[in-house]
Protein backbone atom coordinates (compact mmCIF):
# COMPACT_ATOMS: atom_id res chain seq x y z
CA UNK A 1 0.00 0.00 0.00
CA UNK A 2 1.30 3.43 -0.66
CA UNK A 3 0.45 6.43 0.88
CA UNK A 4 0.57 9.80 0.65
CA UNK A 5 0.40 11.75 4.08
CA UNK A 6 0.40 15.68 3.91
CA UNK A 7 1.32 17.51 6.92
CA UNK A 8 1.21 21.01 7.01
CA UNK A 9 -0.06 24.46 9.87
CA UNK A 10 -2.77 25.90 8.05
CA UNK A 11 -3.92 30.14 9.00
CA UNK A 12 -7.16 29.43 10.45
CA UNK A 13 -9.96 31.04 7.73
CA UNK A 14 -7.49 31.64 4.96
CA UNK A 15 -8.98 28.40 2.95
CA UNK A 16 -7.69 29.48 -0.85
CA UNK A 17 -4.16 30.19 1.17
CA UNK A 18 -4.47 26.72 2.77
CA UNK A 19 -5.46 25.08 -0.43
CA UNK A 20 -2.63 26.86 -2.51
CA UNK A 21 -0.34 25.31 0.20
CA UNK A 22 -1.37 21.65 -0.13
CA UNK A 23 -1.42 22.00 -4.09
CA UNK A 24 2.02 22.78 -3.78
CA UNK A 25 2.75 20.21 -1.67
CA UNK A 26 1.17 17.35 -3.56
CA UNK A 27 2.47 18.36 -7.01
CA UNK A 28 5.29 16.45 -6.27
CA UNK A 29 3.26 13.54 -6.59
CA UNK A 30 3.20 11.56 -9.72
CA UNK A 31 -0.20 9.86 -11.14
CA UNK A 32 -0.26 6.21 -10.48
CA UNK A 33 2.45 6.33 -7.92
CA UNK A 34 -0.09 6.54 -4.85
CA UNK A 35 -2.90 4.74 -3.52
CA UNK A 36 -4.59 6.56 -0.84
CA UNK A 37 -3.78 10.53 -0.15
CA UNK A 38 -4.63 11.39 3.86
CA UNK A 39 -5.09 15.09 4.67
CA UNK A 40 -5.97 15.96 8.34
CA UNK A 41 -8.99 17.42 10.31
CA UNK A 42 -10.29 20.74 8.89
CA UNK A 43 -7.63 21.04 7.05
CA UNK A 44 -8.22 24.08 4.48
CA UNK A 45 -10.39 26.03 7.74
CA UNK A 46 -8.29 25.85 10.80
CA UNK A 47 -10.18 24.26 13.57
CA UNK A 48 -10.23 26.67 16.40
CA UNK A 49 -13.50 28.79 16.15
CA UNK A 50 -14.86 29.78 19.60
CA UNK A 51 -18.27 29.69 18.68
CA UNK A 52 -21.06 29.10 15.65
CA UNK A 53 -20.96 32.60 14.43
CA UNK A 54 -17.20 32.42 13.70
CA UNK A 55 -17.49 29.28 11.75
CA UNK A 56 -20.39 29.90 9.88
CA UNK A 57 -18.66 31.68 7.01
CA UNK A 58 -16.40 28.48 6.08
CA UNK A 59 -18.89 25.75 7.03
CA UNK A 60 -18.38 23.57 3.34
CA UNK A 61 -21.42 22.23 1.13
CA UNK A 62 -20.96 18.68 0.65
CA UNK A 63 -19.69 18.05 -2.42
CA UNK A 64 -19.21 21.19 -3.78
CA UNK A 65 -17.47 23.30 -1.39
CA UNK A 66 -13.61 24.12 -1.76
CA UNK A 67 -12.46 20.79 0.34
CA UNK A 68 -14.59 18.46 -1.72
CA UNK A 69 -13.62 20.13 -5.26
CA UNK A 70 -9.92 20.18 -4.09
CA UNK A 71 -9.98 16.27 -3.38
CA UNK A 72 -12.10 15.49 -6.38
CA UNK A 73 -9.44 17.12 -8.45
CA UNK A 74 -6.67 15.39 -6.92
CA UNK A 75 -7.90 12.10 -7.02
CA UNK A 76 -8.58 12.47 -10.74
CA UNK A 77 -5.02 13.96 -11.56
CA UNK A 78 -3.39 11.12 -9.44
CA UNK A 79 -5.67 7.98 -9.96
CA UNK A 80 -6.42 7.58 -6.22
CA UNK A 81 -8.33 7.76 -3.28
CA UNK A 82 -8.03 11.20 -1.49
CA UNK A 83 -9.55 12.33 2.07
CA UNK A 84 -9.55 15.22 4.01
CA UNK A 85 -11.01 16.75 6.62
CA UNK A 86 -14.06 19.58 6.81
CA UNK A 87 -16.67 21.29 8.32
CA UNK A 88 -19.84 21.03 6.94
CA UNK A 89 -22.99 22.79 6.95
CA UNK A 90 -25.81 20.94 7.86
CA UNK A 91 -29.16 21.46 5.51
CA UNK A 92 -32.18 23.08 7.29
CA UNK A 93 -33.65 20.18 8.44
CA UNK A 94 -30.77 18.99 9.67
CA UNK A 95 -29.67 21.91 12.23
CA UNK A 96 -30.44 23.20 15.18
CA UNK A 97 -29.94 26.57 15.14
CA UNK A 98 -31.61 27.26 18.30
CA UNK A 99 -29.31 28.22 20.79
CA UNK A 100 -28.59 25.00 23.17
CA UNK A 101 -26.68 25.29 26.53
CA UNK A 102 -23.68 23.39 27.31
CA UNK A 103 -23.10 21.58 31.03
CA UNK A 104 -20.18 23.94 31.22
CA UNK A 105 -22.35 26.62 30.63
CA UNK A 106 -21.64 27.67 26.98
CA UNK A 107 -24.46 28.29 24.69
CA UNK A 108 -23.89 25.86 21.22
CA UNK A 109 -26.18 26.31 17.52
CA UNK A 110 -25.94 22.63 16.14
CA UNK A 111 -25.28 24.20 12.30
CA UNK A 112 -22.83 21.96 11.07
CA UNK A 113 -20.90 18.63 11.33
CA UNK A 114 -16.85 18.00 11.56
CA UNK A 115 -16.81 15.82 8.45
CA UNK A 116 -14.27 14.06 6.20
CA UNK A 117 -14.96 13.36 2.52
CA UNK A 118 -13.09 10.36 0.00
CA UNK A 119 -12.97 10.62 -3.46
CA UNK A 120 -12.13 8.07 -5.67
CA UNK A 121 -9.58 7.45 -8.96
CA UNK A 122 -11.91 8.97 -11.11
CA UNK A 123 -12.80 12.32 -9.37
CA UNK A 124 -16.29 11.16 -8.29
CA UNK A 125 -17.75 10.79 -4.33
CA UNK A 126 -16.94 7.92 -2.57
CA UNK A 127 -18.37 8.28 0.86
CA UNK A 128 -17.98 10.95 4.03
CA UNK A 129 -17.99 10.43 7.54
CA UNK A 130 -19.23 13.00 10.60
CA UNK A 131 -17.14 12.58 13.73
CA UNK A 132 -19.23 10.99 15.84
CA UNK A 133 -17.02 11.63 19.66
CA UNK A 134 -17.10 15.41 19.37
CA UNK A 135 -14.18 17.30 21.07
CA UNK A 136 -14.69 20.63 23.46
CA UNK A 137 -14.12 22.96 20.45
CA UNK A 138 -16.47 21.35 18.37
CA UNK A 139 -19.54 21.33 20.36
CA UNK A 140 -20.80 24.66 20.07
CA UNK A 141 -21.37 24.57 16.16
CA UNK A 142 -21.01 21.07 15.60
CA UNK A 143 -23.73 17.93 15.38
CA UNK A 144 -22.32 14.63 15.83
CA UNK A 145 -22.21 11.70 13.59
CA UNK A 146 -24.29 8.38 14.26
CA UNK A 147 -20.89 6.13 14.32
CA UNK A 148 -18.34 4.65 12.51
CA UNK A 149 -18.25 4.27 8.71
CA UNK A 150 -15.98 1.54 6.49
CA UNK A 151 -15.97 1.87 2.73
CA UNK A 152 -15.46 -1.72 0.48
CA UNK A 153 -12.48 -0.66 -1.48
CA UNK A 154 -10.34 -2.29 -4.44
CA UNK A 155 -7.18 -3.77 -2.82
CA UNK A 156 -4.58 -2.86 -1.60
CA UNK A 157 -7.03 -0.64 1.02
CA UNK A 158 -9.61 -3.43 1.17
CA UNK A 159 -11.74 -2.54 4.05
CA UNK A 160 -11.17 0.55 4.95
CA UNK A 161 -12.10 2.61 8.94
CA UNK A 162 -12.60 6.32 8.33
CA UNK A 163 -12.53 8.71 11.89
CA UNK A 164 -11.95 11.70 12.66
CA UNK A 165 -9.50 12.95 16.14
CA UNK A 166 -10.96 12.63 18.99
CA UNK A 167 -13.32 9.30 17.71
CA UNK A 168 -10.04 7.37 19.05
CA UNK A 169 -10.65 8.52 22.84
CA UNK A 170 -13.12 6.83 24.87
CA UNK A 171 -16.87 7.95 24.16
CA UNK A 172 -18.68 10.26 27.03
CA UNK A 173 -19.86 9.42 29.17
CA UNK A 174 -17.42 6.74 29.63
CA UNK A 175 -14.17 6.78 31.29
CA UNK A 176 -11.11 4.77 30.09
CA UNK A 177 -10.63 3.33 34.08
CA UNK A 178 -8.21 0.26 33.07
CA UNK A 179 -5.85 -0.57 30.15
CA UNK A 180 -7.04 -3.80 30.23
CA UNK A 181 -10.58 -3.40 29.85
CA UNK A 182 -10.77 -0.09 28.28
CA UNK A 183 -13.50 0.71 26.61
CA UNK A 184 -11.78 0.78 23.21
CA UNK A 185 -14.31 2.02 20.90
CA UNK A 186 -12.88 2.57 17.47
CA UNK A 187 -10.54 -0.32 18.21
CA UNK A 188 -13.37 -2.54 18.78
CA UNK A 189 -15.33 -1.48 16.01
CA UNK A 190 -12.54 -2.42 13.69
CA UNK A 191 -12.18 -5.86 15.18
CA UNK A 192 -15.61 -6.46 13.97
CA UNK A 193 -15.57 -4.73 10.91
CA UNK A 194 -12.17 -6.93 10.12
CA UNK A 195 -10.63 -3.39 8.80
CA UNK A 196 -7.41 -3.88 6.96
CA UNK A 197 -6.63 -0.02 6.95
CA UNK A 198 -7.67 2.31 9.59
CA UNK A 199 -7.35 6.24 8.91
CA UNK A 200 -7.46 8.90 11.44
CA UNK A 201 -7.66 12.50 10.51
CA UNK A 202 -6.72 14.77 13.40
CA UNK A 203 -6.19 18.12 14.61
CA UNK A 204 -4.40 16.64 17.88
CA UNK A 205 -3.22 18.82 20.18
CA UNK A 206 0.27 18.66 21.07
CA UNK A 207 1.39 16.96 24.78
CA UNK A 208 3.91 19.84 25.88
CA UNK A 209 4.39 18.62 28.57
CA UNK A 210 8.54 17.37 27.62
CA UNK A 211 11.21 17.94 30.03
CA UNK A 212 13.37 18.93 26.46
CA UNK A 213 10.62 19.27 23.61
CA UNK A 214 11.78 16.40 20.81
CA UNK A 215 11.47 16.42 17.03
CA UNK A 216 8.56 13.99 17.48
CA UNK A 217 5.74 14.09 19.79
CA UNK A 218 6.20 10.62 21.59
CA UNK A 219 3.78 11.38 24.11
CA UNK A 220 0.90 11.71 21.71
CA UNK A 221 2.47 8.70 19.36
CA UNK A 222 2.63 6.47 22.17
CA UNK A 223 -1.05 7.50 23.59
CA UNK A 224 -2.51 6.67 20.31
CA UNK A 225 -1.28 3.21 19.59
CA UNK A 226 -2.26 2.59 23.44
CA UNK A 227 -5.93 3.65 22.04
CA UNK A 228 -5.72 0.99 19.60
CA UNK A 229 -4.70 -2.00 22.44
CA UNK A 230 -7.02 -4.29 21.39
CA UNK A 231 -6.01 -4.24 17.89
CA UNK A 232 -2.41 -5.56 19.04
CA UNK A 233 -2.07 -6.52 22.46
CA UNK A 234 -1.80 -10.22 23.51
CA UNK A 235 -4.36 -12.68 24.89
CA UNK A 236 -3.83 -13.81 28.53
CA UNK A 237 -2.83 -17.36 27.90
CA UNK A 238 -3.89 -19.63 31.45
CA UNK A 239 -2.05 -19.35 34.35
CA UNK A 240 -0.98 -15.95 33.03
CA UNK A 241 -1.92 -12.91 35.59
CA UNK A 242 -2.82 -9.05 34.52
CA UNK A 243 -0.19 -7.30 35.00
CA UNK A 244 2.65 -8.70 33.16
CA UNK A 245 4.75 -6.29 31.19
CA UNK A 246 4.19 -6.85 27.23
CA UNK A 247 6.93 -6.48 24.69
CA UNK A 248 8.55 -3.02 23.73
CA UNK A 249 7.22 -1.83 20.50
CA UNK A 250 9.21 -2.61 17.39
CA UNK A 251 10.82 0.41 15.44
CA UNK A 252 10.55 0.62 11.82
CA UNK A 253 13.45 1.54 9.11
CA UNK A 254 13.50 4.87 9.37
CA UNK A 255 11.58 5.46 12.72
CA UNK A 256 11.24 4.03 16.77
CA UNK A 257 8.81 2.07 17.74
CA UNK A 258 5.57 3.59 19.25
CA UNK A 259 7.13 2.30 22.78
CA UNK A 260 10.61 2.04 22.22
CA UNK A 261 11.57 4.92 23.90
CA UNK A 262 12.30 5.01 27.68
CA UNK A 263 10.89 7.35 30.39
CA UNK A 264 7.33 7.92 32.23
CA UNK A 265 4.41 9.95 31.18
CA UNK A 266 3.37 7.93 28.27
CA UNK A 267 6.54 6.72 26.64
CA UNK A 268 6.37 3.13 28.38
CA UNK A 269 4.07 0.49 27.07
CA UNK A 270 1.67 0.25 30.06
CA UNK A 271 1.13 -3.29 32.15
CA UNK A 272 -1.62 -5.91 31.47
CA UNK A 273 -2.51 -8.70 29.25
CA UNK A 274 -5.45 -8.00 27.07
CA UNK A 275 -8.45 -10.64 27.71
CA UNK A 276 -10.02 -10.67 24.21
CA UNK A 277 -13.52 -11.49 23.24
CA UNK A 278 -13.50 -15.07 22.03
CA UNK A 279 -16.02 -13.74 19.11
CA UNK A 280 -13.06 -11.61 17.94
CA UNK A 281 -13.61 -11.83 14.16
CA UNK A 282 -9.58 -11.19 13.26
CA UNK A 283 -7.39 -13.89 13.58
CA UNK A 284 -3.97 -14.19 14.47
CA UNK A 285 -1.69 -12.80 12.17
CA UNK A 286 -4.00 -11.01 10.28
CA UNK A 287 -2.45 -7.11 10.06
CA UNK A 288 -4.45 -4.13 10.01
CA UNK A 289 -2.16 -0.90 8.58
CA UNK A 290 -3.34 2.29 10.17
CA UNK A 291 -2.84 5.81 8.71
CA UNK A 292 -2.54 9.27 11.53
CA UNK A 293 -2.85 12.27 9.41
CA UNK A 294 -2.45 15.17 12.24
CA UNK A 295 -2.10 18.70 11.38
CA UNK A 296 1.08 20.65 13.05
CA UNK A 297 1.26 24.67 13.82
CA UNK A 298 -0.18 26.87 16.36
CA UNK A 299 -3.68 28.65 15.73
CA UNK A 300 -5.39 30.82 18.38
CA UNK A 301 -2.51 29.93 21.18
CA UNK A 302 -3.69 26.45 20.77
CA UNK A 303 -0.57 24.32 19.70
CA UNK A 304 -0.53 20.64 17.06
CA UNK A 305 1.56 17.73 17.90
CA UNK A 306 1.96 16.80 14.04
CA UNK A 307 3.72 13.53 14.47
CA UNK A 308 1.70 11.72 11.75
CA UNK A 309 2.32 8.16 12.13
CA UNK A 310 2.00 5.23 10.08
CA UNK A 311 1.19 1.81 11.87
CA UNK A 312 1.29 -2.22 11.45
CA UNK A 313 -0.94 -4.07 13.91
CA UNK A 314 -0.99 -7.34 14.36
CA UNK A 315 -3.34 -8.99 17.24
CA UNK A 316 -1.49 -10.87 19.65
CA UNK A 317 1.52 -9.60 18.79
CA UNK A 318 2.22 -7.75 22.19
CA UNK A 319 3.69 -4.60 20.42
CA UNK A 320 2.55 -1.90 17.75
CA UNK A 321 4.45 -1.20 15.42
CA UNK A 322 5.84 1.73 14.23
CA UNK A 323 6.42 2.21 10.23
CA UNK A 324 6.66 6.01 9.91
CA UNK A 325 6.82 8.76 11.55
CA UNK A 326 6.82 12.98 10.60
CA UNK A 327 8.13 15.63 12.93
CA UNK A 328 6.20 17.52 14.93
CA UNK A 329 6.55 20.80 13.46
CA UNK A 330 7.29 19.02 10.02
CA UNK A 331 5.43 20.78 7.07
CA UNK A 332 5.50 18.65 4.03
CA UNK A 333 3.72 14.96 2.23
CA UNK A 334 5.34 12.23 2.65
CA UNK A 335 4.46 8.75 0.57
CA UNK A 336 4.75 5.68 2.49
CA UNK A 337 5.08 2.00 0.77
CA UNK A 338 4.27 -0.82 2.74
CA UNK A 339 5.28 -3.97 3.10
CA UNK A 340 7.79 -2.87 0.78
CA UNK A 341 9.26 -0.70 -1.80
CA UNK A 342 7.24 -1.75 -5.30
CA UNK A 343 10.25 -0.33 -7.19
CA UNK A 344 7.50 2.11 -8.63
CA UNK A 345 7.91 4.74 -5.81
CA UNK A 346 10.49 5.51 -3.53
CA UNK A 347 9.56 4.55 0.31
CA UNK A 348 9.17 7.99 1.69
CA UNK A 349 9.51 11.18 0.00
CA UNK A 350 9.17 14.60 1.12
């Protein structure tokens, strides 16, 4: 599978700036050289609008506005699949423009949806997905989606997992009280979709929170392949006991593994054996790839971890493993060949 991740900070509400940006980026790739381009969460907007008034100027038709056009063109120039992410403006029967209060207190108008659109080889509409676990920022404008959505693709994406951010976190109002147990919601989705790829589009805040900031965000790398547990973690053979430490995380070429580094906070691979479901639809050895497009920059003195990562998970494996990785103030696309170089495409390009 190759794929095409672009990374870049976009100025929040300058979306013909933003879009000139990514063009520029992805002209250096090359029709027929890419399978599936990934750009993150709100990508051509910005993401951090206070309220409904501010966003209502750049909430997106579906299908027409500048997000869907720019990925319809793409896909069409390249002979792929492109997503990215939007915000889109609900139709009138849809929204609830009456003003709703908040349990913090803030008054939200349901006028849109935080929404990711694919496009296929030819240029035409695919699918789209609405985020269905809506973050703080998004719930005074934004509706949520009704769940997950997976799209029957030609290999090599197969079954494909669209979500958006914060649909990786545990669902409200849940709490994520043991690693063991979870909940895992996305992750357990997947296991009964049997997704082969899984693609995230975020607009992930960065960790800040390092003794010495690093290029990459491990923090935030390590916290999402510990969201995705279920989807790699071993089954408690008998006689076993929670608790026992499971393999490191494997590195891959060019990058560490999600857990290989050392130190608290996040970077170690937390304790426990993962008690599956014995209706677990995947089987042993059977790998699911998944794709974290994040978005990098500071807007509105709110700061992105970037650190897009590219995964290989394999259940009862005890580790994730790490393919890829970007910086986290990296600006740029990178394409991504896995399991291995097709001679076609070089392995990673900026």
């Amino acid at each position: 599978m190759r794929v095409a991740v672009v990374q870049f900070a976009p100025k929040i509400g300058q979306v013909q700036e933003n879009i000139r940006k990514a063009q520029a980026l992805c002209d250096r790739l090359r029709p027929n050289t890419v399978d599936l381009v990934c750009l993150p969460e709100m990508i051509f907007t910005g993401y951090v609008f206070p309220d409904a008034a501010s966003i209502s100027p750049y909430l997106e038709e579906p299908r027409t506005g500048p997000t869907s056009r720019f990925c319809a063109e793409l896909a069409a120039r390249l002979h792929c699949y492109v997503v990215a992410g939007y915000p889109e403006r609900l139709s009138p029967d849809e929204a609830e423009p009456g003003s709703i209060l908040l349990e913090d207190g803030r008054k939200a108008e349901r006028i849109g949806a935080n929404a990711a659109a694919l496009y296929g080889p030819d240029g035409q509409f695919v699918g789209d997905y609405r985020k269905t676990n809506l973050y703080d920022t998004d719930m005074t404008w934004a509706k949520p989606g009704t769940g997950f959505v997976t799209f029957e693709l030609p290999p090599p994406l197969t079954t494909l997992t669209l979500g958006i951010c914060m649909d990786l976190n545990v669902q409200p109002p849940a709490a994520w009280t043991s690693v063991r147990t979870g909940p895992y919601e996305l992750a357990a989705y997947c296991l009964a979709r049997r997704t082969r790829v899984l693609v995230l589009l975020n607009a992930w805040l960065d960790s800040r929170d390092e003794e010495e900031e690093e290029e990459v965000d491990w923090r935030t790398v390590n916290y999402w392949a510990m969201r995705l547990r279920p989807l790699w973690a071993r089954v408690a053979e008998e006689g076993e006991e929670d608790g026992e430490e499971e393999e490191k995380g494997d590195s891959g070429d060019e990058a560490r593994g999600a857990s290989g580094k050392s130190g608290n906070g996040g970077r170690d691979e937390a304790e426990g054996r993962q008690r599956e479901d014995e209706s677990n639809p995947r089987q042993p050895g059977e790998e699911l790839l998944v794709v974290i497009c994040n978005r990098c920059g500071t807007e509105n003195g709110v700061t992105f971890a970037g650190s897009s990562s590219f995964f290989s998970l394999t259940p009862n494996s005890g580790r994730p493993r790490l393919l890829k990785v970007m910086g986290r103030r990296e600006e740029g696309v990178k394409l991504w060949t896995y399991p291995a170089n097709d001679g076609n495409a070089p392995a990673s390009t900026q």
